[in-house]
PDB file of N, CA and C in Angstrom:
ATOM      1  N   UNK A   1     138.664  97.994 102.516  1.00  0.00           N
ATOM      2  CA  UNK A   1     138.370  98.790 101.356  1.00  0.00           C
ATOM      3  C   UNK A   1     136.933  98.507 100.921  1.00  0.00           C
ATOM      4  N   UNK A   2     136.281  99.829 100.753  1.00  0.00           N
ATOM      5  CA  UNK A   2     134.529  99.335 100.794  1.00  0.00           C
ATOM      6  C   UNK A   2     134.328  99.207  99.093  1.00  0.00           C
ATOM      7  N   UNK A   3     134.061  98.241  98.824  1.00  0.00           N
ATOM      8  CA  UNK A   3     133.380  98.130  97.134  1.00  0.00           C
ATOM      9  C   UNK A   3     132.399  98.888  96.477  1.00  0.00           C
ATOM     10  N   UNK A   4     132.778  99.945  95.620  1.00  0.00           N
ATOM     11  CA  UNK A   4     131.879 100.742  94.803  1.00  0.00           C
ATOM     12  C   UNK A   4     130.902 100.185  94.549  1.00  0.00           C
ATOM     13  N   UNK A   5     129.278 100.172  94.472  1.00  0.00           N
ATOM     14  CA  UNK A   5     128.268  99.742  94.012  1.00  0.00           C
ATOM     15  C   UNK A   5     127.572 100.035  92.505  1.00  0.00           C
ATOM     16  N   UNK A   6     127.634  99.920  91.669  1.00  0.00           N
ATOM     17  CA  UNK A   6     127.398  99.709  90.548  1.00  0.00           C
ATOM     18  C   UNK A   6     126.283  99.749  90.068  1.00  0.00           C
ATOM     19  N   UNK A   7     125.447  99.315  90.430  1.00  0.00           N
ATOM     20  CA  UNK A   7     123.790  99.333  90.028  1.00  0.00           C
ATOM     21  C   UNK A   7     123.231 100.661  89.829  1.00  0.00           C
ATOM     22  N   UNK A   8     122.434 100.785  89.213  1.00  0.00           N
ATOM     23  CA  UNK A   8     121.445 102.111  89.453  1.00  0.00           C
ATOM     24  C   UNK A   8     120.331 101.966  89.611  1.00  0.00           C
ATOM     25  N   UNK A   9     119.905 100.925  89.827  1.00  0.00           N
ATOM     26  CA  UNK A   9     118.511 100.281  90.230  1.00  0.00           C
ATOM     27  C   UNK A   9     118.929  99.967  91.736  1.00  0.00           C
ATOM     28  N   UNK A  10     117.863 100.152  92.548  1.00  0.00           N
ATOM     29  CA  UNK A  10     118.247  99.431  93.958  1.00  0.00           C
ATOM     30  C   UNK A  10     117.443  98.227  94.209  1.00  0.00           C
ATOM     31  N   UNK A  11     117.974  96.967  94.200  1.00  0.00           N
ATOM     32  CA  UNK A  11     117.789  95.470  94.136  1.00  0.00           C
ATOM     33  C   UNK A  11     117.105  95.526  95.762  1.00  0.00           C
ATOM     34  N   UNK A  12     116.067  93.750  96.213  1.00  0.00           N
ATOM     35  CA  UNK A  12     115.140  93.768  96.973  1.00  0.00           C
ATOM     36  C   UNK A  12     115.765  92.218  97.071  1.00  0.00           C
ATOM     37  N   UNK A  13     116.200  91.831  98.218  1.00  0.00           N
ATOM     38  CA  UNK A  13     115.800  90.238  98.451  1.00  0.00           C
ATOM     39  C   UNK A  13     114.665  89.395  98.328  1.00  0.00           C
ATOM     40  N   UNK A  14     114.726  89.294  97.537  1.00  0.00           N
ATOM     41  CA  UNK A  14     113.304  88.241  96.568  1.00  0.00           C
ATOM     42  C   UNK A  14     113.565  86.731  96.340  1.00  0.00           C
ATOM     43  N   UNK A  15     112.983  85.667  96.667  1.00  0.00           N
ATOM     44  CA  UNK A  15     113.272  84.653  96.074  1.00  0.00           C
ATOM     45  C   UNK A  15     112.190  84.310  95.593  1.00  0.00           C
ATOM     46  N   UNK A  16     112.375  83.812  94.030  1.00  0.00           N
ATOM     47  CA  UNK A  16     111.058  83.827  92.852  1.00  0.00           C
ATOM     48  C   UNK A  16     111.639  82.270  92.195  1.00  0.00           C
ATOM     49  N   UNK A  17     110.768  81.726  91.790  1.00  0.00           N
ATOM     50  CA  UNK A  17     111.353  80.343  91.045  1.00  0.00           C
ATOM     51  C   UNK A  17     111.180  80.847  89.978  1.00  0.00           C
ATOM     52  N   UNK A  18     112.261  80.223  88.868  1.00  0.00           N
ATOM     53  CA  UNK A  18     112.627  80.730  87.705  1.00  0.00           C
ATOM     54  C   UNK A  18     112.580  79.902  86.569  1.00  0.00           C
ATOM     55  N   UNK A  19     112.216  79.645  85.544  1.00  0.00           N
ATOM     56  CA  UNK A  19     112.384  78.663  84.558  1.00  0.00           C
ATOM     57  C   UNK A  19     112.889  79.273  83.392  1.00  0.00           C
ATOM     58  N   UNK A  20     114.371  79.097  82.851  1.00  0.00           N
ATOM     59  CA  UNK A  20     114.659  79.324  81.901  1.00  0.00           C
ATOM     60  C   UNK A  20     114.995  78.697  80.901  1.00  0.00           C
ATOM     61  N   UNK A  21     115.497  78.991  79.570  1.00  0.00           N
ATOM     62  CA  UNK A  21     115.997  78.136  78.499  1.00  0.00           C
ATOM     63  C   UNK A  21     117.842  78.433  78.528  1.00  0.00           C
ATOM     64  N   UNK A  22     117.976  77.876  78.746  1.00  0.00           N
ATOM     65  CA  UNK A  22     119.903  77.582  78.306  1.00  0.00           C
ATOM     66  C   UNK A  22     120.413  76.561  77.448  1.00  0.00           C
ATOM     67  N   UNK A  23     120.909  77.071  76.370  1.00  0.00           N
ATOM     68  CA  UNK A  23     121.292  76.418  75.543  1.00  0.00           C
ATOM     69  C   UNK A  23     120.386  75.110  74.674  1.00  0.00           C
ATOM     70  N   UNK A  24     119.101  75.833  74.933  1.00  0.00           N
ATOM     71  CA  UNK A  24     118.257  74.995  74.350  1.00  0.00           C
ATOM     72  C   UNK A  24     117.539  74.080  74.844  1.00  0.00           C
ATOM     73  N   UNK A  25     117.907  73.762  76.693  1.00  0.00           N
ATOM     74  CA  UNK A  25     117.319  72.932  77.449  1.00  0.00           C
ATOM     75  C   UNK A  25     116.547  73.936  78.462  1.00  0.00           C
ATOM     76  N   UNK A  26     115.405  73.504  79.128  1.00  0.00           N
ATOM     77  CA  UNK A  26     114.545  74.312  80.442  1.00  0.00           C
ATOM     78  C   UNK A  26     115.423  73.810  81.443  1.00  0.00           C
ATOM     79  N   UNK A  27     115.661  75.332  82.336  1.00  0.00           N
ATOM     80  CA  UNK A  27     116.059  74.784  83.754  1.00  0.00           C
ATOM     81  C   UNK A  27     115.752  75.473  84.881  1.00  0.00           C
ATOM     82  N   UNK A  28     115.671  74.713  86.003  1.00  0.00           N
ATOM     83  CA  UNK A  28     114.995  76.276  87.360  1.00  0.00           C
ATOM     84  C   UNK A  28     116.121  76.145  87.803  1.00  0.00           C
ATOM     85  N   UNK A  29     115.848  77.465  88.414  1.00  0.00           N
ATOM     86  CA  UNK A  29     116.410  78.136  89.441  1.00  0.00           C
ATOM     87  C   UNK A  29     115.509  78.827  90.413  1.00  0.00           C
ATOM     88  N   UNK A  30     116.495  79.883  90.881  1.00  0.00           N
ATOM     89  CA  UNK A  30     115.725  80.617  91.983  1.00  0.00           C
ATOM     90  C   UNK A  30     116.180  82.199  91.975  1.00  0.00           C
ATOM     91  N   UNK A  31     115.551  83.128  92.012  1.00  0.00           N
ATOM     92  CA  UNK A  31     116.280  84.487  92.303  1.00  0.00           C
ATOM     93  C   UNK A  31     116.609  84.553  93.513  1.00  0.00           C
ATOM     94  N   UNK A  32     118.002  85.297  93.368  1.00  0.00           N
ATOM     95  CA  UNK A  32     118.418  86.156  95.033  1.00  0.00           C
ATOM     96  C   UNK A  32     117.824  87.374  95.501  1.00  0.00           C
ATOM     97  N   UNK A  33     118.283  88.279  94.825  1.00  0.00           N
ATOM     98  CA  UNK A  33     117.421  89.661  94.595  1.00  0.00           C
ATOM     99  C   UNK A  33     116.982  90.092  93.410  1.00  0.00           C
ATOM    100  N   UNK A  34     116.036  91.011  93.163  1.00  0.00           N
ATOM    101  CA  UNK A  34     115.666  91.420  91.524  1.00  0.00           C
ATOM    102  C   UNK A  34     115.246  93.254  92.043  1.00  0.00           C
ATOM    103  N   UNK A  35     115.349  93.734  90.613  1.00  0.00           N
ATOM    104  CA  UNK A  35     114.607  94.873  90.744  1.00  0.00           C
ATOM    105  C   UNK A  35     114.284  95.187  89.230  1.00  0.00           C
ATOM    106  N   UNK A  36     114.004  96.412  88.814  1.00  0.00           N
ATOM    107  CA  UNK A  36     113.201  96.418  88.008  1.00  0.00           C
ATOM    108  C   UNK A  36     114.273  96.984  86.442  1.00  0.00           C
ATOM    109  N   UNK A  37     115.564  96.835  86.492  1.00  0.00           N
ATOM    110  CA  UNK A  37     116.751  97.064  85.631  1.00  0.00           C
ATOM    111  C   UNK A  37     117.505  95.156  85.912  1.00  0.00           C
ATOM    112  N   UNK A  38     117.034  93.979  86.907  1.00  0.00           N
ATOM    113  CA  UNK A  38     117.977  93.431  86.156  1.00  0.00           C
ATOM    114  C   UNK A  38     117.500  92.118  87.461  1.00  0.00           C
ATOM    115  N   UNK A  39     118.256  90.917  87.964  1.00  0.00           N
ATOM    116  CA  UNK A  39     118.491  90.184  88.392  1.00  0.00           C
ATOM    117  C   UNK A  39     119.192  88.764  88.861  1.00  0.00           C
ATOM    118  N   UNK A  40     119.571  88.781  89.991  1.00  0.00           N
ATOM    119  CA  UNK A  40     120.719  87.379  90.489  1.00  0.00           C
ATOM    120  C   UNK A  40     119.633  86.520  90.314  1.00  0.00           C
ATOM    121  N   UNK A  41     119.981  85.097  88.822  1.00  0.00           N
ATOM    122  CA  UNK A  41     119.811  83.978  88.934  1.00  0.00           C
ATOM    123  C   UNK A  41     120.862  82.763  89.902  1.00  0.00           C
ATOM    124  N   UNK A  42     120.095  82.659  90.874  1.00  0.00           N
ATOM    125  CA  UNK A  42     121.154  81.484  91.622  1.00  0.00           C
ATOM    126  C   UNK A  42     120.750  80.468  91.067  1.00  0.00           C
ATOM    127  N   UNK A  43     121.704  79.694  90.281  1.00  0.00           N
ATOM    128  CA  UNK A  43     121.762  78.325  89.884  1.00  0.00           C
ATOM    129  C   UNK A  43     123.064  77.911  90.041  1.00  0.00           C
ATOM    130  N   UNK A  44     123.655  76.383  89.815  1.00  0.00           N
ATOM    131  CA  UNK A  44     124.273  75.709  90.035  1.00  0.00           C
ATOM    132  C   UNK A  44     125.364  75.606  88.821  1.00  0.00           C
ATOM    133  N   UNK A  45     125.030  75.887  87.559  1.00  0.00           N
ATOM    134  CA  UNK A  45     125.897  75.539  86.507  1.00  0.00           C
ATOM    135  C   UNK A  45     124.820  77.523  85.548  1.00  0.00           C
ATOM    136  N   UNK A  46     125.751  78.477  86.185  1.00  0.00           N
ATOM    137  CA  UNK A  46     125.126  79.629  85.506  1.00  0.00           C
ATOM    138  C   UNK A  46     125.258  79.824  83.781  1.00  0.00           C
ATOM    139  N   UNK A  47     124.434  80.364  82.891  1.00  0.00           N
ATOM    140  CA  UNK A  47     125.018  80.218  81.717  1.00  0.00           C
ATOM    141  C   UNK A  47     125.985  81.766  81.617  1.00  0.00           C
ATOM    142  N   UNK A  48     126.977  81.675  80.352  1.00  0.00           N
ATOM    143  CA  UNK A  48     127.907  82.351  80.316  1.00  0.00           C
ATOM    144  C   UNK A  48     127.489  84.042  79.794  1.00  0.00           C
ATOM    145  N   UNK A  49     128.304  84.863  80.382  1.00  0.00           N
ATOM    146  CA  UNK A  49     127.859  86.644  79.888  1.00  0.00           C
ATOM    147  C   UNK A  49     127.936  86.646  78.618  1.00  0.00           C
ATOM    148  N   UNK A  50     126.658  87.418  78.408  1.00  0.00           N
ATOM    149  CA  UNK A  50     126.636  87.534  76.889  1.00  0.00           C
ATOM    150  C   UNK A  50     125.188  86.900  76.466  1.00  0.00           C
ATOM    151  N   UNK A  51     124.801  85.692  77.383  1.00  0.00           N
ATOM    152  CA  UNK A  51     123.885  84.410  76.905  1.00  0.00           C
ATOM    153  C   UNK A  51     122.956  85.459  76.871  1.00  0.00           C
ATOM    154  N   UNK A  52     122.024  85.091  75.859  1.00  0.00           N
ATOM    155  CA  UNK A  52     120.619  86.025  75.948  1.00  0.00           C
ATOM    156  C   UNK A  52     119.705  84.492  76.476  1.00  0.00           C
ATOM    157  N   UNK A  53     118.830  85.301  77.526  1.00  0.00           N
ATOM    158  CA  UNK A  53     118.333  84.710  78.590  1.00  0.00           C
ATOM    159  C   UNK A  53     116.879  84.518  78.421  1.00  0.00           C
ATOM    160  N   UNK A  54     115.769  83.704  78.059  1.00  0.00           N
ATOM    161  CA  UNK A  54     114.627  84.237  78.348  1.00  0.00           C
ATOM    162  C   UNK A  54     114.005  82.933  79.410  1.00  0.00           C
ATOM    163  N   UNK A  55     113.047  83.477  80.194  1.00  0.00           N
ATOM    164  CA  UNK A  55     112.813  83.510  82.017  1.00  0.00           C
ATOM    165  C   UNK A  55     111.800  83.294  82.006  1.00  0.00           C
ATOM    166  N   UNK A  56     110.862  82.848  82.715  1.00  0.00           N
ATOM    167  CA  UNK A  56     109.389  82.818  83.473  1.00  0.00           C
ATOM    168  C   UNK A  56     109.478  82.861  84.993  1.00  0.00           C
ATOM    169  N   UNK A  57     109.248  83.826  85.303  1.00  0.00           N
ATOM    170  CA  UNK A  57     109.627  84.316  86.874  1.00  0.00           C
ATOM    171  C   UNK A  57     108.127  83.943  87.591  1.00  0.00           C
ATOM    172  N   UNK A  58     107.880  82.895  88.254  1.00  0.00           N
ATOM    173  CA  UNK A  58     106.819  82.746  88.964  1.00  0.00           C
ATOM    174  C   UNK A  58     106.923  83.242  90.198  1.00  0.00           C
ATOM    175  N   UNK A  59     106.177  84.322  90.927  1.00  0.00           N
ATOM    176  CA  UNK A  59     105.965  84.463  92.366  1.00  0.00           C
ATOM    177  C   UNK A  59     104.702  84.502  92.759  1.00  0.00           C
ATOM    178  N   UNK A  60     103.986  85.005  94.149  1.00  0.00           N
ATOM    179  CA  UNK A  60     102.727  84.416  94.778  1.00  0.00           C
ATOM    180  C   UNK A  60     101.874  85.281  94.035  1.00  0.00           C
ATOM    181  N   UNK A  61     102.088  85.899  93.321  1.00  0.00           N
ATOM    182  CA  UNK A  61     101.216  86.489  92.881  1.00  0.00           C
ATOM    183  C   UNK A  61     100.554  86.091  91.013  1.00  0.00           C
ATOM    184  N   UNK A  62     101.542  85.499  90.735  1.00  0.00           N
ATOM    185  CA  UNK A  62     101.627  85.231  89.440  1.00  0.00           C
ATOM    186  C   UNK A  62     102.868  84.715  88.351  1.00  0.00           C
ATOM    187  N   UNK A  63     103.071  84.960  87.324  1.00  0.00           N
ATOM    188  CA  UNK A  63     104.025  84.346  86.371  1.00  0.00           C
ATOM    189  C   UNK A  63     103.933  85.681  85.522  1.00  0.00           C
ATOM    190  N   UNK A  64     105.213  86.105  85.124  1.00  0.00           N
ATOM    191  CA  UNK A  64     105.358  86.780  83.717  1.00  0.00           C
ATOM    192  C   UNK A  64     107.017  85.894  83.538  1.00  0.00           C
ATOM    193  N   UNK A  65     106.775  86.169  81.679  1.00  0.00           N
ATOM    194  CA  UNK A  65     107.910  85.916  80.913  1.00  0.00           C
ATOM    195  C   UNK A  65     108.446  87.253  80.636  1.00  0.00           C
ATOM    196  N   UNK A  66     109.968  86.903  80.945  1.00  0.00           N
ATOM    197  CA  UNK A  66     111.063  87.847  80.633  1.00  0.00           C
ATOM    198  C   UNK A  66     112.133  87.338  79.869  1.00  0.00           C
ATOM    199  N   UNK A  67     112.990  88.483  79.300  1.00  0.00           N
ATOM    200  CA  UNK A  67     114.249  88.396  78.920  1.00  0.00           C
ATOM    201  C   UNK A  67     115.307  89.249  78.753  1.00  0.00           C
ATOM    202  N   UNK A  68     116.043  88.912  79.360  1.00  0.00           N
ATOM    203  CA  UNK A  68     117.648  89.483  79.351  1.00  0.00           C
ATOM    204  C   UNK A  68     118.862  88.866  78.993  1.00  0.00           C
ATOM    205  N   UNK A  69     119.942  89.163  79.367  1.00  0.00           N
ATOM    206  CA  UNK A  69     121.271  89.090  78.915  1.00  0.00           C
ATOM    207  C   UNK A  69     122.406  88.853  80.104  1.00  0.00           C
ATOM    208  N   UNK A  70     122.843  87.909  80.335  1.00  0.00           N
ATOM    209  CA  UNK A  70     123.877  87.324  81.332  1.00  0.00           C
ATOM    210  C   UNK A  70     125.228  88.526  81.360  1.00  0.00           C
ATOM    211  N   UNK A  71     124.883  89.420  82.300  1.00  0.00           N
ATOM    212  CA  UNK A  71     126.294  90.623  82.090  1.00  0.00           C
ATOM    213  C   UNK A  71     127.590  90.088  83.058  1.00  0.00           C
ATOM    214  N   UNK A  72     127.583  89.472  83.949  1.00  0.00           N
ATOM    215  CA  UNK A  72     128.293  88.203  84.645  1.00  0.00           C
ATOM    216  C   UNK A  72     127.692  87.110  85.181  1.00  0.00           C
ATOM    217  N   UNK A  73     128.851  86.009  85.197  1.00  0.00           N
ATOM    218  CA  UNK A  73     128.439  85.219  86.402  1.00  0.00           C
ATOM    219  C   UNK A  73     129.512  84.566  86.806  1.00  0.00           C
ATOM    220  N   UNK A  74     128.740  83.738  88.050  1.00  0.00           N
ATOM    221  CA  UNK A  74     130.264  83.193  89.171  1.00  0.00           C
ATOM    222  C   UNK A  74     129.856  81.868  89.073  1.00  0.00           C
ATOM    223  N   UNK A  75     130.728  81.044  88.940  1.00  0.00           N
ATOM    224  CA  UNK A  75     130.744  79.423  89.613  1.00  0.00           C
ATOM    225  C   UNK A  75     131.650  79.092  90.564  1.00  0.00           C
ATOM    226  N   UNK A  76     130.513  78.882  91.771  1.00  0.00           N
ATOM    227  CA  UNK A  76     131.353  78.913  93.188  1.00  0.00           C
ATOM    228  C   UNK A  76     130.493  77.492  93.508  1.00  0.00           C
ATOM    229  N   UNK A  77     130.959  76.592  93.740  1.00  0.00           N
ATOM    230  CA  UNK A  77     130.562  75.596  94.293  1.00  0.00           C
ATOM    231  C   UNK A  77     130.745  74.807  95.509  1.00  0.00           C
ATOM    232  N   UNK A  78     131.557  75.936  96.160  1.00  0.00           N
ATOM    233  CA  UNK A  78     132.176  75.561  97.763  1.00  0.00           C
ATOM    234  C   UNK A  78     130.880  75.686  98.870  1.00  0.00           C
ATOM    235  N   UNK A  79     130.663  76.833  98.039  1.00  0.00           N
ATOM    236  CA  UNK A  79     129.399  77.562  99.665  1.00  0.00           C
ATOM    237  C   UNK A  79     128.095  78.324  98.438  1.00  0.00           C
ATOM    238  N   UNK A  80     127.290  76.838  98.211  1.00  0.00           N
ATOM    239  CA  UNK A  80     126.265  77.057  97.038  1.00  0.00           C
ATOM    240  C   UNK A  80     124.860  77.797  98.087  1.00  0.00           C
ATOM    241  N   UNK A  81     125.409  77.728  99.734  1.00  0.00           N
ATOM    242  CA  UNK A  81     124.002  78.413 100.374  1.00  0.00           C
ATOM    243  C   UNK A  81     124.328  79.476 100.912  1.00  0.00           C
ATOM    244  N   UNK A  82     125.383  80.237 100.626  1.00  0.00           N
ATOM    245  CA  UNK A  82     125.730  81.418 101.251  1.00  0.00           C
ATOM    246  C   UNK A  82     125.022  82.583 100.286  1.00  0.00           C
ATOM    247  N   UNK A  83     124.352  83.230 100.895  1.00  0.00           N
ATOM    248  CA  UNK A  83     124.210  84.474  99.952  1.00  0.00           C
ATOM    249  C   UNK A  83     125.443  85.434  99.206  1.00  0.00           C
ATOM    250  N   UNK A  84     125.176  85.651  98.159  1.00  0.00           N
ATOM    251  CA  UNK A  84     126.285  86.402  97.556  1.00  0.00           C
ATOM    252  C   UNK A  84     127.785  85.534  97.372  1.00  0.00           C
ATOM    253  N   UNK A  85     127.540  84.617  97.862  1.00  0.00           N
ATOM    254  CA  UNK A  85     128.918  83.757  97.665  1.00  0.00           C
ATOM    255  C   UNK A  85     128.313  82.527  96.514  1.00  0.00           C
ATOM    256  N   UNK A  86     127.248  82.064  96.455  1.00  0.00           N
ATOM    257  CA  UNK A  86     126.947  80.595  95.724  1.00  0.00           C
ATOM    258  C   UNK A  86     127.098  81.089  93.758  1.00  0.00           C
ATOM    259  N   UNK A  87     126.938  80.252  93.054  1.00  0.00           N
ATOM    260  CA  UNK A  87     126.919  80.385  91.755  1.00  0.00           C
ATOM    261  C   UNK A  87     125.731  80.814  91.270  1.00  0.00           C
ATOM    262  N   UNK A  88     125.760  81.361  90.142  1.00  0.00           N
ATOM    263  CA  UNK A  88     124.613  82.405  89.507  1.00  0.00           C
ATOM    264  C   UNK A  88     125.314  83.226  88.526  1.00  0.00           C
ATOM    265  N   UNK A  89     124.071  84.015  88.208  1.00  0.00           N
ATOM    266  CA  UNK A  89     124.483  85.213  86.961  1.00  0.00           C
ATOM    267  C   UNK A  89     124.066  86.346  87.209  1.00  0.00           C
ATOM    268  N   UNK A  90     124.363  87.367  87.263  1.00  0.00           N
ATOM    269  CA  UNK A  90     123.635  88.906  87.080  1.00  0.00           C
ATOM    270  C   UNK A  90     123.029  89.107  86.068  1.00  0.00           C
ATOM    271  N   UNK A  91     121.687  89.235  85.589  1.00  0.00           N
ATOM    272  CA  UNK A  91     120.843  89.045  84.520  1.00  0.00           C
ATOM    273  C   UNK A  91     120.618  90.582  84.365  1.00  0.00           C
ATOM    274  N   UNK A  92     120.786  91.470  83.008  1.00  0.00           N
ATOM    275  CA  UNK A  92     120.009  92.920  82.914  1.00  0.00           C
ATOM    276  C   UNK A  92     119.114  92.780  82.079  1.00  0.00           C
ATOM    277  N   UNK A  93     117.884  92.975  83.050  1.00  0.00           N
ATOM    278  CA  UNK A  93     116.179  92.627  81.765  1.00  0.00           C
ATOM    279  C   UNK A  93     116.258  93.188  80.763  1.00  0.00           C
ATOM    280  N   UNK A  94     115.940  92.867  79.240  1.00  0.00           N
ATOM    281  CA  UNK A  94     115.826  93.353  78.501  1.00  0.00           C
ATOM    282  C   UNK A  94     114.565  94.680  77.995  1.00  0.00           C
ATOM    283  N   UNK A  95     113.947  94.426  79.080  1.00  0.00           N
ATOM    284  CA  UNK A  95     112.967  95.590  79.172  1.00  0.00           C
ATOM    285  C   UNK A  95     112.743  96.613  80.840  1.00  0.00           C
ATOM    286  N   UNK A  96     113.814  97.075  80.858  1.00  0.00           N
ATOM    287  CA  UNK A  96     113.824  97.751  81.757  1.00  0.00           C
ATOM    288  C   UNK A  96     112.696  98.328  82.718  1.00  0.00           C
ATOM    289  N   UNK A  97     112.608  98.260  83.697  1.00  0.00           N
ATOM    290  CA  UNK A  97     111.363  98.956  84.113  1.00  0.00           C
ATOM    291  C   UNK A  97     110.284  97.914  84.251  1.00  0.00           C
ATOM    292  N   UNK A  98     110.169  96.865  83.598  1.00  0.00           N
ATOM    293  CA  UNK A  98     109.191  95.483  83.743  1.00  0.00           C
ATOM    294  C   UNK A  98     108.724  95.364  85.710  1.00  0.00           C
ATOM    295  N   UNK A  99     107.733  94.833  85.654  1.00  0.00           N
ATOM    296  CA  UNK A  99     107.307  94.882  87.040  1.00  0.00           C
ATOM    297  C   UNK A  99     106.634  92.727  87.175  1.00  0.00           C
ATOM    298  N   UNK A 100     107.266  92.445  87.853  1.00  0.00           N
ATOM    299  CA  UNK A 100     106.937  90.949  88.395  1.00  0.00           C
ATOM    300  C   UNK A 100     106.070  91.207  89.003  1.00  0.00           C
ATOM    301  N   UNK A 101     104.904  90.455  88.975  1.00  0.00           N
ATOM    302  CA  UNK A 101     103.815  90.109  90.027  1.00  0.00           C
ATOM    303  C   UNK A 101     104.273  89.787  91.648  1.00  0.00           C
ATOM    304  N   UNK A 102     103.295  91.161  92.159  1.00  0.00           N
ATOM    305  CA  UNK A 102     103.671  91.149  93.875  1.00  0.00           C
ATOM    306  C   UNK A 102     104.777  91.937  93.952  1.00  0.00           C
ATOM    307  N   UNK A 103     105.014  92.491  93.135  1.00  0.00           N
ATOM    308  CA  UNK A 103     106.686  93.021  93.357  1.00  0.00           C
ATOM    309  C   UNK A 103     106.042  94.574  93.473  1.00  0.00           C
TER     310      UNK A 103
END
């Protein structure tokens, strides 16, 4: 049974280092894919849907600060290097349309 796709943005395999605030502490991560409506934070302990998120997405080209809103996430800690299987959040930017450096 093939899984409906959901997005309306079409996402890019990107990996960007990430520095965010959760719960009041800084923490990195890494992106899986991003596009320009939203993005997979892969981290290890994701914060919960709902969290309002704000980001510093560094890639080779540069750094911008973002922010969005945790619309899910998974804690999978079996297979943390599998794509699409490890823990993370689906992040939707709060400014839609935003463009990351190099992107």
């Amino acid at each position: 049974m093939a899984i409906r796709e959901r997005r309306r943005a079409a996402r890019t395999l990107q990996r960007f280092l990430v520095r965010f605030e959760d719960a009041g502490e800084m923490r990195m991560a890494f992106t899986e894919n991003v596009s320009g409506a939203g993005l997979f934070l892969k981290t290890r302990y994701p914060p919960p849907p709902g969290a309002d998120v704000r980001m510093l997405v560094r890639t080779a080209h540069g750094s911008r600060a973002v922010r969005g809103t945790v619309v899910w996430a998974r804690l999978n800690l079996a297979a943390p290097a599998e794509p699409g299987q490890g823990s993370g959040a689906g992040i939707r930017l709060s400014q839609p349309g935003v463009s990351l450096p190099g992107i």
